[in-house]
Each structure stands twice: as structure tokens, then as C-alpha cells.
PDB file of N, CA and C in Angstrom:
ATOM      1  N   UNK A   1       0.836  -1.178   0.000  1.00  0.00           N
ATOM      2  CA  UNK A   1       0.000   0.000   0.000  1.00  0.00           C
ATOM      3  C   UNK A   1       0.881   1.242   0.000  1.00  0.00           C
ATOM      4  N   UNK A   2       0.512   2.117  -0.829  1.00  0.00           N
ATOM      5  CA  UNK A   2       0.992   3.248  -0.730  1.00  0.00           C
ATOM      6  C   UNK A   2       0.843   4.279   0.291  1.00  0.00           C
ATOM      7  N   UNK A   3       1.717   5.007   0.694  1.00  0.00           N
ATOM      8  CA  UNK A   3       1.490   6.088   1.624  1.00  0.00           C
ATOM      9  C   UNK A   3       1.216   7.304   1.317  1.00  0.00           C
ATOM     10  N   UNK A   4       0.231   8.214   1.839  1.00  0.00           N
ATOM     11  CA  UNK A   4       0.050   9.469   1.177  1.00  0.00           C
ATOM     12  C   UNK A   4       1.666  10.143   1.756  1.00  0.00           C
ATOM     13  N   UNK A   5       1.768  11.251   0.909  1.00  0.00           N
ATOM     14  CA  UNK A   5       2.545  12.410   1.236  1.00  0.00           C
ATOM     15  C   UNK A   5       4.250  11.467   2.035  1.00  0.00           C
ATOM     16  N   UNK A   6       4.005  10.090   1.884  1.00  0.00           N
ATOM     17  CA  UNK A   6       5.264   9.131   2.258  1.00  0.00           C
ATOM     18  C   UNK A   6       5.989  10.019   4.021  1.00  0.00           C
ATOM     19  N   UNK A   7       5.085   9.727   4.300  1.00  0.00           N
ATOM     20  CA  UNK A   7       5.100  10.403   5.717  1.00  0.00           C
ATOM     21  C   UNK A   7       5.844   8.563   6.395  1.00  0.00           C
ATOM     22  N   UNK A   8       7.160   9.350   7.330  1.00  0.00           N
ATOM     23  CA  UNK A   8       7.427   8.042   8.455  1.00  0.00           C
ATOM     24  C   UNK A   8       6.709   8.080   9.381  1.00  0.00           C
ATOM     25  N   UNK A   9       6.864   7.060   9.584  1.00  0.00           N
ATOM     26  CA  UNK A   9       5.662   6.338  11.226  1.00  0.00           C
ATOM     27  C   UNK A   9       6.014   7.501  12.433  1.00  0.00           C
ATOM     28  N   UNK A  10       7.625   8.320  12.831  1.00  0.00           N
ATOM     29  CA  UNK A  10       7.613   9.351  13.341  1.00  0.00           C
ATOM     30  C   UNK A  10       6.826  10.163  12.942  1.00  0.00           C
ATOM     31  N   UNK A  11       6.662  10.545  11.470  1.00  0.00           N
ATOM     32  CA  UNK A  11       6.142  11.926  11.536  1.00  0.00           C
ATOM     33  C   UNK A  11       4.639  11.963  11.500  1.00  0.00           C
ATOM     34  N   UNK A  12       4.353  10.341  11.750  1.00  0.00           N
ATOM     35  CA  UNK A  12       2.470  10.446  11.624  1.00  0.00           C
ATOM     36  C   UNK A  12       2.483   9.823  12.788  1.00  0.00           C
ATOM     37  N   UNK A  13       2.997   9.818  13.683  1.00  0.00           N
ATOM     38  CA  UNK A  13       2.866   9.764  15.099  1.00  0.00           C
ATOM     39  C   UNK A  13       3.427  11.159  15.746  1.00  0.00           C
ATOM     40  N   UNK A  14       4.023  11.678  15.665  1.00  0.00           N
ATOM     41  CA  UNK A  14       3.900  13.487  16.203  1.00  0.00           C
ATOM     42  C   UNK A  14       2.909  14.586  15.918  1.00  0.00           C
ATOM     43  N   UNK A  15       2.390  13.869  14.262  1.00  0.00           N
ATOM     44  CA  UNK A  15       1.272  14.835  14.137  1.00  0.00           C
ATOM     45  C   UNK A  15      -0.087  13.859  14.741  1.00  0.00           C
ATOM     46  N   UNK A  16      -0.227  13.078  14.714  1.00  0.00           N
ATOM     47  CA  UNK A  16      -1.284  12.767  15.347  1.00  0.00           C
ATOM     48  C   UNK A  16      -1.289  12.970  17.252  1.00  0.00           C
ATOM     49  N   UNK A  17      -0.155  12.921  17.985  1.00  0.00           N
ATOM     50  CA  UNK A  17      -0.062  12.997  19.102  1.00  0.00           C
ATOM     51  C   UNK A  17      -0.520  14.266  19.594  1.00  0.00           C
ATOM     52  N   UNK A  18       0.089  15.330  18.078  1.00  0.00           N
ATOM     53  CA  UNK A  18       0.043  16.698  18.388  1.00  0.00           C
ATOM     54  C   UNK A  18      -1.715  17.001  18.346  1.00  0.00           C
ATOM     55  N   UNK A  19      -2.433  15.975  17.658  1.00  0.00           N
ATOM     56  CA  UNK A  19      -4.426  16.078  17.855  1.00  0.00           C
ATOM     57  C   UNK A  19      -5.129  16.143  19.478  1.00  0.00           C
ATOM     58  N   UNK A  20      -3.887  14.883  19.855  1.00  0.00           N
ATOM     59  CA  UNK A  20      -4.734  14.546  21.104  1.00  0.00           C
ATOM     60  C   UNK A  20      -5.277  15.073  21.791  1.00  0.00           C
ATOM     61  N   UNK A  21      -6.118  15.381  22.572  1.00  0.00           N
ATOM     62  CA  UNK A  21      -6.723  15.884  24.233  1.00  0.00           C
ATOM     63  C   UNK A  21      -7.616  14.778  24.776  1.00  0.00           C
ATOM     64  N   UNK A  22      -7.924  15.575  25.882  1.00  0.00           N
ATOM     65  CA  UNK A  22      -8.610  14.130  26.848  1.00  0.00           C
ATOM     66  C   UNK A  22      -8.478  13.185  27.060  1.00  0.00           C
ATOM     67  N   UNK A  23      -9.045  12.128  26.775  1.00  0.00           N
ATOM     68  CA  UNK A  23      -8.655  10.389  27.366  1.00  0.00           C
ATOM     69  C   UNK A  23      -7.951  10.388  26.281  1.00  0.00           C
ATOM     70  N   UNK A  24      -7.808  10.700  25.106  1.00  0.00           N
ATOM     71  CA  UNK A  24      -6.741  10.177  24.370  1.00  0.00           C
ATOM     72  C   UNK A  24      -5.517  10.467  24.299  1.00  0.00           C
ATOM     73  N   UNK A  25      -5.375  11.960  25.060  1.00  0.00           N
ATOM     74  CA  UNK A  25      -4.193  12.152  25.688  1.00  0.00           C
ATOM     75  C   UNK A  25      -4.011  11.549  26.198  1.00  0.00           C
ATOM     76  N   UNK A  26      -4.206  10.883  27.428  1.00  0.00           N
ATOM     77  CA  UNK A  26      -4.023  10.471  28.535  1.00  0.00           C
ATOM     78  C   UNK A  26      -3.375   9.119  28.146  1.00  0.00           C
ATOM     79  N   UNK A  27      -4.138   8.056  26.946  1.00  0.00           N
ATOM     80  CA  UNK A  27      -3.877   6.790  25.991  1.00  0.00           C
ATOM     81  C   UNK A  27      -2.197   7.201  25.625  1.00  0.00           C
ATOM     82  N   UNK A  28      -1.483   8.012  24.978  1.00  0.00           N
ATOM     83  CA  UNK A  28      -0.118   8.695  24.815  1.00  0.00           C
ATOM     84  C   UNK A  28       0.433   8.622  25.754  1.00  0.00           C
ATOM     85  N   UNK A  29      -0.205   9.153  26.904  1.00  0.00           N
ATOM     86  CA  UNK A  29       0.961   9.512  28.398  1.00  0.00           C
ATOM     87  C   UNK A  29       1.047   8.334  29.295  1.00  0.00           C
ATOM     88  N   UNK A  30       0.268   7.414  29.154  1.00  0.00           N
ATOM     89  CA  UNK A  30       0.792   5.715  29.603  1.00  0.00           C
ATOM     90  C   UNK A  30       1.700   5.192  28.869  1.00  0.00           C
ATOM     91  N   UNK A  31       1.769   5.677  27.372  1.00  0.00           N
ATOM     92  CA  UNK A  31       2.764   4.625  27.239  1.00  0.00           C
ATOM     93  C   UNK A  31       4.216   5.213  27.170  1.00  0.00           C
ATOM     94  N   UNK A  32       5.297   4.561  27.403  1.00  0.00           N
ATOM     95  CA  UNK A  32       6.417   4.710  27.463  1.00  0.00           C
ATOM     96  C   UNK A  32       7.236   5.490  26.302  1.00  0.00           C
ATOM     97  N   UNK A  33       8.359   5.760  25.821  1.00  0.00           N
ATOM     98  CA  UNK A  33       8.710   6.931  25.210  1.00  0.00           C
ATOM     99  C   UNK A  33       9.402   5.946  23.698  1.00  0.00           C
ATOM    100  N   UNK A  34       9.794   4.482  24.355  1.00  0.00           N
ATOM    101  CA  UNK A  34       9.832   3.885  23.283  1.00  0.00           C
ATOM    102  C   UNK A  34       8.177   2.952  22.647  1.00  0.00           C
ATOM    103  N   UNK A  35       7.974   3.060  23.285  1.00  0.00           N
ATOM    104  CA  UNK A  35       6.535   2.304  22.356  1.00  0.00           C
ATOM    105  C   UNK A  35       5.723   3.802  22.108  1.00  0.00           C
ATOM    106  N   UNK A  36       6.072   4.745  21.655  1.00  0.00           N
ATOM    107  CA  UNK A  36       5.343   6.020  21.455  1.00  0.00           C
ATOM    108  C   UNK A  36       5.109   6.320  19.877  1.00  0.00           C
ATOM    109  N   UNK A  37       5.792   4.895  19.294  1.00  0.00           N
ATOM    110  CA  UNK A  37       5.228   4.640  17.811  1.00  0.00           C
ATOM    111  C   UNK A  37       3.821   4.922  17.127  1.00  0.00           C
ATOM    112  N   UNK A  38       3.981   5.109  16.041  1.00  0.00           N
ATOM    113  CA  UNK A  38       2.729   4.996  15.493  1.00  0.00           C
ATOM    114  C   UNK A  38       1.717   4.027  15.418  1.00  0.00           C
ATOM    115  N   UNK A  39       2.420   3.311  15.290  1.00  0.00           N
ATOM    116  CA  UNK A  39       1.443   1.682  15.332  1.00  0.00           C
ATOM    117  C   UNK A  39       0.840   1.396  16.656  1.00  0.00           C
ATOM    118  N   UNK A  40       1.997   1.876  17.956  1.00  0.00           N
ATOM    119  CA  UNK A  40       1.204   1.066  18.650  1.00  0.00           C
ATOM    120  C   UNK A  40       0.178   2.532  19.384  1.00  0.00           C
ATOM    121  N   UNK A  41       0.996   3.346  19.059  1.00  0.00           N
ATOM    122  CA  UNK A  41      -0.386   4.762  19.604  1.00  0.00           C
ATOM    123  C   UNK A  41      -1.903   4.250  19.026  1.00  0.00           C
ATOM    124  N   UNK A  42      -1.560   4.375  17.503  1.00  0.00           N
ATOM    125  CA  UNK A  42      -3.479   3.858  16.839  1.00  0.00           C
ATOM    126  C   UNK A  42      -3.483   2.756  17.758  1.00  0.00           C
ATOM    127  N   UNK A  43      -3.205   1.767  17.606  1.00  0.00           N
ATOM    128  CA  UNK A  43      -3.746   0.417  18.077  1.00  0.00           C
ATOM    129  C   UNK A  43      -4.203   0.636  19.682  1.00  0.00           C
ATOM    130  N   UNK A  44      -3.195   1.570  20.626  1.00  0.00           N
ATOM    131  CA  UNK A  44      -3.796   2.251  21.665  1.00  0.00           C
ATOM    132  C   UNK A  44      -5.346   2.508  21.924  1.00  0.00           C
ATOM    133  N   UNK A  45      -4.979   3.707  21.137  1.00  0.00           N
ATOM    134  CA  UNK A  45      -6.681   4.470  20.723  1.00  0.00           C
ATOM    135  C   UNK A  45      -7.715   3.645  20.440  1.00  0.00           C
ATOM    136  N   UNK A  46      -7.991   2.685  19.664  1.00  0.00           N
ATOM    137  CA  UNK A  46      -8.377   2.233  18.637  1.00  0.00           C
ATOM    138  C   UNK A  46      -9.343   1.434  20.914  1.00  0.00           C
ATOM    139  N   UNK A  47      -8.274   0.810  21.022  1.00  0.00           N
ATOM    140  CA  UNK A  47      -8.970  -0.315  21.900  1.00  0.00           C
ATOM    141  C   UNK A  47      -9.107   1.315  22.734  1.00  0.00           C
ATOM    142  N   UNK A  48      -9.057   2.144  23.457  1.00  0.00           N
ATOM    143  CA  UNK A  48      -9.246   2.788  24.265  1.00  0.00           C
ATOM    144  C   UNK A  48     -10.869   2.875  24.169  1.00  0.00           C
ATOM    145  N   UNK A  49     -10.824   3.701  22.585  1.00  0.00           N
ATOM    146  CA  UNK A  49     -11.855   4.078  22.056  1.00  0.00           C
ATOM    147  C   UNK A  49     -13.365   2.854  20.890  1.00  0.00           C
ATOM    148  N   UNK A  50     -12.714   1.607  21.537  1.00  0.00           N
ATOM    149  CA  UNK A  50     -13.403   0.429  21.534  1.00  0.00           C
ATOM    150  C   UNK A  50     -14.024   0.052  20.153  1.00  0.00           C
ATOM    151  N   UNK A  51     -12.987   0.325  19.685  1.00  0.00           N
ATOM    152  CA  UNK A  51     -12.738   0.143  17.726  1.00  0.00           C
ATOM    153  C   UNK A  51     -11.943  -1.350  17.683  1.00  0.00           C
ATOM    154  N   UNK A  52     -12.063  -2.203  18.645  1.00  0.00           N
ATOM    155  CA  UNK A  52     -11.199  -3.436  18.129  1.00  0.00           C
ATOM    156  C   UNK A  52     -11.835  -4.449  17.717  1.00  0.00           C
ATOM    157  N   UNK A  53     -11.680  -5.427  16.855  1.00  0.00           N
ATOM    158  CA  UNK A  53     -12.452  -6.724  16.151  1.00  0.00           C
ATOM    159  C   UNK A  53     -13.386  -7.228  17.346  1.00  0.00           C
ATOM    160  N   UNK A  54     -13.018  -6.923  18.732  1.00  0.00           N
ATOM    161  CA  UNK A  54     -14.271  -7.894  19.394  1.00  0.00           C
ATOM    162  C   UNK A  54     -15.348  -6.998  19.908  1.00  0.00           C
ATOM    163  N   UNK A  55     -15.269  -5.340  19.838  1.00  0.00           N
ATOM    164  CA  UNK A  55     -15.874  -4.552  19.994  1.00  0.00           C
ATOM    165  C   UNK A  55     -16.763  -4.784  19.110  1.00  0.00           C
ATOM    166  N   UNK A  56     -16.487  -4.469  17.969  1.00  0.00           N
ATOM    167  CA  UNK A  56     -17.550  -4.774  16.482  1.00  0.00           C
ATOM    168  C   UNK A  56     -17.806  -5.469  16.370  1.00  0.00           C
ATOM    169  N   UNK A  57     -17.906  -7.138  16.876  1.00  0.00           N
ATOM    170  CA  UNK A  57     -18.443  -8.007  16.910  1.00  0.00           C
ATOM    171  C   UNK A  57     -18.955  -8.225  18.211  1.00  0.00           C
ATOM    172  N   UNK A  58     -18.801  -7.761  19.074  1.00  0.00           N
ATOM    173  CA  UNK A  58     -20.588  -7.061  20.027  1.00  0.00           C
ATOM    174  C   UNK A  58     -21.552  -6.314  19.445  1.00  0.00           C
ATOM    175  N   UNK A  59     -21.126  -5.351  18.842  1.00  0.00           N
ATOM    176  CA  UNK A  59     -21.881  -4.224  18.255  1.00  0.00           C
ATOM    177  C   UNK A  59     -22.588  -5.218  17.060  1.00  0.00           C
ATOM    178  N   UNK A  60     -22.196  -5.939  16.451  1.00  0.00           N
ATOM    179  CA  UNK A  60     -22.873  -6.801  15.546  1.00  0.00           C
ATOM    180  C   UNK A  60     -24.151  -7.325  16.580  1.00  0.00           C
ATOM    181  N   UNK A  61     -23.641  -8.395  16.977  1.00  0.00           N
ATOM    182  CA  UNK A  61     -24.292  -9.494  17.458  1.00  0.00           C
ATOM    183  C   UNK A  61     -25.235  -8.866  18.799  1.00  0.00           C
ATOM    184  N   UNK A  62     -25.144  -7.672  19.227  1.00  0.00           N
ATOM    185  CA  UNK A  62     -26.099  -6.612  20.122  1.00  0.00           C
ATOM    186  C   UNK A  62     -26.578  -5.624  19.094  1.00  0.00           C
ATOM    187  N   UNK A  63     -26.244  -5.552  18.148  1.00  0.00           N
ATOM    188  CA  UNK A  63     -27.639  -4.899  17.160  1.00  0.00           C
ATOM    189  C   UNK A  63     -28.910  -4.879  17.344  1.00  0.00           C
ATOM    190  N   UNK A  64     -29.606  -4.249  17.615  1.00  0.00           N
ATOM    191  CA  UNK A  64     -31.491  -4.624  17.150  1.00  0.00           C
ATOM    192  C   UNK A  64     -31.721  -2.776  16.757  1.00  0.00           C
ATOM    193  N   UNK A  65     -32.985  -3.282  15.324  1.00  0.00           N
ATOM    194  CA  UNK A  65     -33.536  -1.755  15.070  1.00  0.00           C
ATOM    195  C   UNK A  65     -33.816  -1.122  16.046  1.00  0.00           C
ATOM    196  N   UNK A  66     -33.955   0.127  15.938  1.00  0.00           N
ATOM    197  CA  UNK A  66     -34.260   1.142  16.335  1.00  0.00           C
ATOM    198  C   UNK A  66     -35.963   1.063  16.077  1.00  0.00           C
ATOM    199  N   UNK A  67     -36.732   1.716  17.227  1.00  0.00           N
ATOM    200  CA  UNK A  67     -37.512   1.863  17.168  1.00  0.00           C
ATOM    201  C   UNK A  67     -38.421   2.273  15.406  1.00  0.00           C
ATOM    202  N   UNK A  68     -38.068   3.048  15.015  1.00  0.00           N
ATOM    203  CA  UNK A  68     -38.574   3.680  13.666  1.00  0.00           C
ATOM    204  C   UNK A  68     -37.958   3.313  11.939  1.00  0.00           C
ATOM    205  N   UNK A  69     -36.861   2.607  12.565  1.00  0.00           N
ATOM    206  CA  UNK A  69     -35.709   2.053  11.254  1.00  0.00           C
ATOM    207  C   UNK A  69     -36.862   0.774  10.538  1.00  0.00           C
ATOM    208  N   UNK A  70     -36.275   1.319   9.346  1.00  0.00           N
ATOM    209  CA  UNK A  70     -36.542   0.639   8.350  1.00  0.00           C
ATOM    210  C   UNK A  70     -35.434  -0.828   8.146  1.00  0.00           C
ATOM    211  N   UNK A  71     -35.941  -1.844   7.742  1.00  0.00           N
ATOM    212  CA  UNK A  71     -34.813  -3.473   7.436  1.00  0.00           C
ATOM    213  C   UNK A  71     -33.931  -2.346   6.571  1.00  0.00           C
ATOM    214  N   UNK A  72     -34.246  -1.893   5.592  1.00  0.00           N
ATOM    215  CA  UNK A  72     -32.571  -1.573   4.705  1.00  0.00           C
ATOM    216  C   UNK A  72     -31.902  -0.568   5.430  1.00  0.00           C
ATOM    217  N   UNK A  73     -32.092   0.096   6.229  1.00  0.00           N
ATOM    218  CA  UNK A  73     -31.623   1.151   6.792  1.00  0.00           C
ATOM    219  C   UNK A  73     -31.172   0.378   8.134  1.00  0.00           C
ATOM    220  N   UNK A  74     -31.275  -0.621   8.727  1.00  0.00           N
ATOM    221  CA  UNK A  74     -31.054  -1.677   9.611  1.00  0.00           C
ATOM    222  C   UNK A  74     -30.258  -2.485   8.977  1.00  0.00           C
ATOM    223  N   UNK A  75     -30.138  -3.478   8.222  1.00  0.00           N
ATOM    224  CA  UNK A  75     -29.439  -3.760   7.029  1.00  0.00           C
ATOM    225  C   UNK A  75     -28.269  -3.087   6.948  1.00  0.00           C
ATOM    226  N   UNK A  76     -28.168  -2.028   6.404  1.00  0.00           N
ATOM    227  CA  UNK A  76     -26.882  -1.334   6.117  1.00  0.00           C
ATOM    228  C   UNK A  76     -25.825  -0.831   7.226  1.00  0.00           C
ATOM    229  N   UNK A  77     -26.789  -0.762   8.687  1.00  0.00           N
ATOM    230  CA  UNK A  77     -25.880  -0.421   9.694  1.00  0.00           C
ATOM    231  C   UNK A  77     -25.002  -1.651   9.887  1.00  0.00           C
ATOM    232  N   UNK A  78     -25.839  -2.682   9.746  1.00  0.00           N
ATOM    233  CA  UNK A  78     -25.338  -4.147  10.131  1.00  0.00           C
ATOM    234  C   UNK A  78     -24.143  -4.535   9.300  1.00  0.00           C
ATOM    235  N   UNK A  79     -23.853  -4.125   7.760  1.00  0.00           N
ATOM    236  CA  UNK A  79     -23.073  -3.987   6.575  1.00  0.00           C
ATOM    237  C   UNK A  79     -22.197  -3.428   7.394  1.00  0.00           C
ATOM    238  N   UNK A  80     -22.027  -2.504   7.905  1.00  0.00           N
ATOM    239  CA  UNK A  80     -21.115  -1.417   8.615  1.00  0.00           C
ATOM    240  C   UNK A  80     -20.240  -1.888   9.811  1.00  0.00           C
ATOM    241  N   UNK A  81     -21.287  -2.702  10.686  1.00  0.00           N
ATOM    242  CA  UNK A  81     -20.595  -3.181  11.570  1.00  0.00           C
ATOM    243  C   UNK A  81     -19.631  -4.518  11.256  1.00  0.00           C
ATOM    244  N   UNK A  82     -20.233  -5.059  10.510  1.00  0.00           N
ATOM    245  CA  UNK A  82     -19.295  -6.518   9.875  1.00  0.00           C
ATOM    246  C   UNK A  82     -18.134  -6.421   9.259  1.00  0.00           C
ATOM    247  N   UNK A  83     -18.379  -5.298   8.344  1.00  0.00           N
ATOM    248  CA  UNK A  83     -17.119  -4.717   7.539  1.00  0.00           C
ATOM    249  C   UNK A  83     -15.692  -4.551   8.523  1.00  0.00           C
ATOM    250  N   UNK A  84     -16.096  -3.799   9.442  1.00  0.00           N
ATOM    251  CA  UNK A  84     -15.359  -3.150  10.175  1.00  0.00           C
ATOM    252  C   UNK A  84     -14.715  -4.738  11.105  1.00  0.00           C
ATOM    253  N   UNK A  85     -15.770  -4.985  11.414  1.00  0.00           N
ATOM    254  CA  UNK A  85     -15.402  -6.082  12.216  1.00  0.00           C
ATOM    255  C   UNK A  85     -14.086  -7.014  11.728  1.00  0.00           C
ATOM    256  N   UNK A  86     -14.512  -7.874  10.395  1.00  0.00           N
ATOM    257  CA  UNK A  86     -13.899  -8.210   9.166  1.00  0.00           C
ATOM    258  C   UNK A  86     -12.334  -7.623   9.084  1.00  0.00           C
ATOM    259  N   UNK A  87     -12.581  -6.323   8.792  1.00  0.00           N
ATOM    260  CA  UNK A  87     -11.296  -5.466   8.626  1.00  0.00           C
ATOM    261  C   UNK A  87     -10.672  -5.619   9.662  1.00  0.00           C
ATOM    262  N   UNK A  88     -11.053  -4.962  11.088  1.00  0.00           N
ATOM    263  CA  UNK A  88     -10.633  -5.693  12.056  1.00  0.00           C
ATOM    264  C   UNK A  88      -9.741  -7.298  12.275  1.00  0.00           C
ATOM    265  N   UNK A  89     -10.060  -7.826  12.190  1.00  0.00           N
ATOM    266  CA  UNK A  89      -9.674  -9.073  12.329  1.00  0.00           C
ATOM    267  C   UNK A  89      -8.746  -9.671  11.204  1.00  0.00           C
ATOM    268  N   UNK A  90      -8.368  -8.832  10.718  1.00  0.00           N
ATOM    269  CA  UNK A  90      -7.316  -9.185   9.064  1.00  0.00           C
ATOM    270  C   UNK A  90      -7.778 -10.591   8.603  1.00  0.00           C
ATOM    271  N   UNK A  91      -9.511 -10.899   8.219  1.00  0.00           N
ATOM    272  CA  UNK A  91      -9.604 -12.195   7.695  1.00  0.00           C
ATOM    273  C   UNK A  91      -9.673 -11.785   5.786  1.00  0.00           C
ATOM    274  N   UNK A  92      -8.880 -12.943   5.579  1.00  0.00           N
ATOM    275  CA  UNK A  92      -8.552 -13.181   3.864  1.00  0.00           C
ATOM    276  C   UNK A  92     -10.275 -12.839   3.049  1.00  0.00           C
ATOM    277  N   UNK A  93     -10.251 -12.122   2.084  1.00  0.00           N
ATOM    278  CA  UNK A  93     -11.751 -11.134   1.833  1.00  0.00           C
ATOM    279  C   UNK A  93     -11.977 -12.426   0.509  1.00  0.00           C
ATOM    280  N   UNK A  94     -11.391 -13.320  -0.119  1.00  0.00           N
ATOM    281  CA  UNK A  94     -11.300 -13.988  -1.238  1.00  0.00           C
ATOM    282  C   UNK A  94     -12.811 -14.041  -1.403  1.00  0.00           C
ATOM    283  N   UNK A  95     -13.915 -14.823  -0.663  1.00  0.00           N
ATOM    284  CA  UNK A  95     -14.981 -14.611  -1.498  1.00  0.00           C
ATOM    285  C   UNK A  95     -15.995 -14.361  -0.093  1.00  0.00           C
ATOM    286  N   UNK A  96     -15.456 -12.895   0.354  1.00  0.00           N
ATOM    287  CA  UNK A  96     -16.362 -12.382   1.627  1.00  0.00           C
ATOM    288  C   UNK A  96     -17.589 -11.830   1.309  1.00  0.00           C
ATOM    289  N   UNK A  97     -18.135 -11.302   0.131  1.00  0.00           N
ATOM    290  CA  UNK A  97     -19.601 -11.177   0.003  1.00  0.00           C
ATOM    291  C   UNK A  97     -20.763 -12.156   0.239  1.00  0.00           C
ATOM    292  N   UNK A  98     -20.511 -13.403  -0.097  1.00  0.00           N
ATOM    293  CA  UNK A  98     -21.476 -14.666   0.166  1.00  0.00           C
ATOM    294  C   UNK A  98     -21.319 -14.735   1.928  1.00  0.00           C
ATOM    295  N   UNK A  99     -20.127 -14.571   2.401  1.00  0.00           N
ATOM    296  CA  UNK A  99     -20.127 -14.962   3.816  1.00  0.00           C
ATOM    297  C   UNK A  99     -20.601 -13.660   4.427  1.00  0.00           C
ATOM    298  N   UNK A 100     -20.704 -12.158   4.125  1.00  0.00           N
ATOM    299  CA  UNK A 100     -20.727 -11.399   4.735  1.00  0.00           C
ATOM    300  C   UNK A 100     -22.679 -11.617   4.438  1.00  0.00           C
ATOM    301  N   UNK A 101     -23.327 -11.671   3.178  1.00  0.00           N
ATOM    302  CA  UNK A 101     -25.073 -11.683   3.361  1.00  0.00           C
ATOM    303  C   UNK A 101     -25.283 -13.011   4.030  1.00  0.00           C
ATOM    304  N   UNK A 102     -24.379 -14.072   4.138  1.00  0.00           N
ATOM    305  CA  UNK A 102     -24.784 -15.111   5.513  1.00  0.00           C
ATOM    306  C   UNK A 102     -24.613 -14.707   6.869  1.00  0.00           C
ATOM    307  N   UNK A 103     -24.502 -14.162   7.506  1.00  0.00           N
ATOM    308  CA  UNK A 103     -23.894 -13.682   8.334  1.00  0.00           C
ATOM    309  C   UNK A 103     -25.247 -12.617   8.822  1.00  0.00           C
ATOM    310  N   UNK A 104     -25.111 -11.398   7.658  1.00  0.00           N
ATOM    311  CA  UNK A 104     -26.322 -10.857   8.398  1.00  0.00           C
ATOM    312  C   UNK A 104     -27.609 -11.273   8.285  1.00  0.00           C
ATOM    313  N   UNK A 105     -27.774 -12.184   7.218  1.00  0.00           N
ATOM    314  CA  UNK A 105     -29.160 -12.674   7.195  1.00  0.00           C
ATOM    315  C   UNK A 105     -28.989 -13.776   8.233  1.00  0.00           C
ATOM    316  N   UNK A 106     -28.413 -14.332   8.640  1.00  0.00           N
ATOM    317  CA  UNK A 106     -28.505 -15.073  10.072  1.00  0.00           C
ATOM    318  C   UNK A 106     -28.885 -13.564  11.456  1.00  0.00           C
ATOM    319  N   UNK A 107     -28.351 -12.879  11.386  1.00  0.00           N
ATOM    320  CA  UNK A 107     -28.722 -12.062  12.282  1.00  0.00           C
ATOM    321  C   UNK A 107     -29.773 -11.234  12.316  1.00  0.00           C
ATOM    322  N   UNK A 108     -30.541 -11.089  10.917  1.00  0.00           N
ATOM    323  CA  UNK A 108     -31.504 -10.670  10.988  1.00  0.00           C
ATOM    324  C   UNK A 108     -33.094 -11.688  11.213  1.00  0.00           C
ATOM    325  N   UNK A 109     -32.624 -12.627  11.067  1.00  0.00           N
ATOM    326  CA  UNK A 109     -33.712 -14.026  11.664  1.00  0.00           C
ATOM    327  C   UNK A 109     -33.823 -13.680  12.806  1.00  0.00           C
ATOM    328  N   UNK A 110     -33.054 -13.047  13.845  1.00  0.00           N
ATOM    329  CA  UNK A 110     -33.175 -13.037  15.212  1.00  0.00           C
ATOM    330  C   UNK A 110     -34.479 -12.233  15.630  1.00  0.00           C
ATOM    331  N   UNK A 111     -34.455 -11.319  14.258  1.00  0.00           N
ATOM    332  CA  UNK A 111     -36.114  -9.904  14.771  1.00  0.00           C
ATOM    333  C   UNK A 111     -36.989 -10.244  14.112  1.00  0.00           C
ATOM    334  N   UNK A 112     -36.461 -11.644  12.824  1.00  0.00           N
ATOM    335  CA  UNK A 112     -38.196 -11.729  12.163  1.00  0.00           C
ATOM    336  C   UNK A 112     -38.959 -12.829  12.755  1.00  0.00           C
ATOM    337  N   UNK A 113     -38.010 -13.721  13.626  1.00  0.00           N
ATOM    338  CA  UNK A 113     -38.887 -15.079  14.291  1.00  0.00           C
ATOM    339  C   UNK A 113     -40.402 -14.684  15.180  1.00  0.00           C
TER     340      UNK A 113
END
């Protein structure tokens, strides 16, 4: 993958450090001066701020519409959360569309039974 603007992992970890405030400051100032990398700052955040593969696969599997939501508009949040989830979890995408409409049409059986 290409990098925009070919920025090093220093310099997209100083400018992102330089974003921080609040708890995500705070995510920076635990860690030590050598793990103050880029990689492991996001990956920090990421679980601080409860963006990790098993987060999104709560958020999947604790889904239910909203009072007023429409199935495709329910549907598509569910698209959203799997994706992410998916991405999350670095699984091989070779033929993830068939597994990704199994998946939510198994989860959507749960509101039409």
C-alpha cells in the first residue's frame, strides 16, 4: 500500500499525538517513550476508544432496530458493523460477500422469528 505524502511512522505519530486531548491524551501519556510509535499509539486508541475486532463483533451481534428504522436502513448499519469487524480481524476477503449476506441474514432471523 501506498502512503500518502510518504510520511514516516515518526512523523504520523507526532502529528497525530500533536491532535490529542482528553482520554486520548491520557492513551499517549501511559505509554512509554519507546513504544510512542505509530502503530502502537493507533492500536492504543483504537482499543481505548473500543474500535477493536471484538468490539464490532458485540456491536454486531447486540444490534437490534431502532424503534422507527426501516430493514434496509437496519441492514446497512449491520453492513457497517461486519465490515469493520472483518477489517478488524485481518480475515482473507477472497470470497467475503457470500459470507458477509450469511452472516447478516442469520442475524436478521433473530427480529423476524
Amino acid at each position: 500500500m501506498v502512503e500518502p505524502y510518504d510520511w514516516t511512522d515518526e512523523s504520523k505519530s507526532l502529528a497525530l499525538s500533536n491532535l490529542l486531548a482528553g482520554e486520548s491524551l491520557k492513551v499517549l501519556q501511559t505509554l512509554s517513550i519507546e513504544k510512542q510509535n505509530y502503530e502502537t499509539l493507533k492500536q492504543s486508541l483504537l482499543k481505548k476508544l473500543l474500535c477493536t475486532a471484538s468490539d464490532y463483533n458485540y456491536k454486531f451481534r447486540n444490534a437490534i432496530p431502532l424503534p422507527n428504522e426501516d430493514i434496509d436502513s437496519f441492514i446497512s448499519k449491520l453492513e457497517t458493523v461486519v465490515d469493520r469487524w472483518v477489517e478488524l480481524s485481518e480475515v482473507d476477503k477472497g470470497n467475503y460477500g457470500k459470507l458477509r449476506d450469511l452472516i447478516i441474514r442469520d442475524q436478521i432471523i433473530l427480529f423476524t422469528a
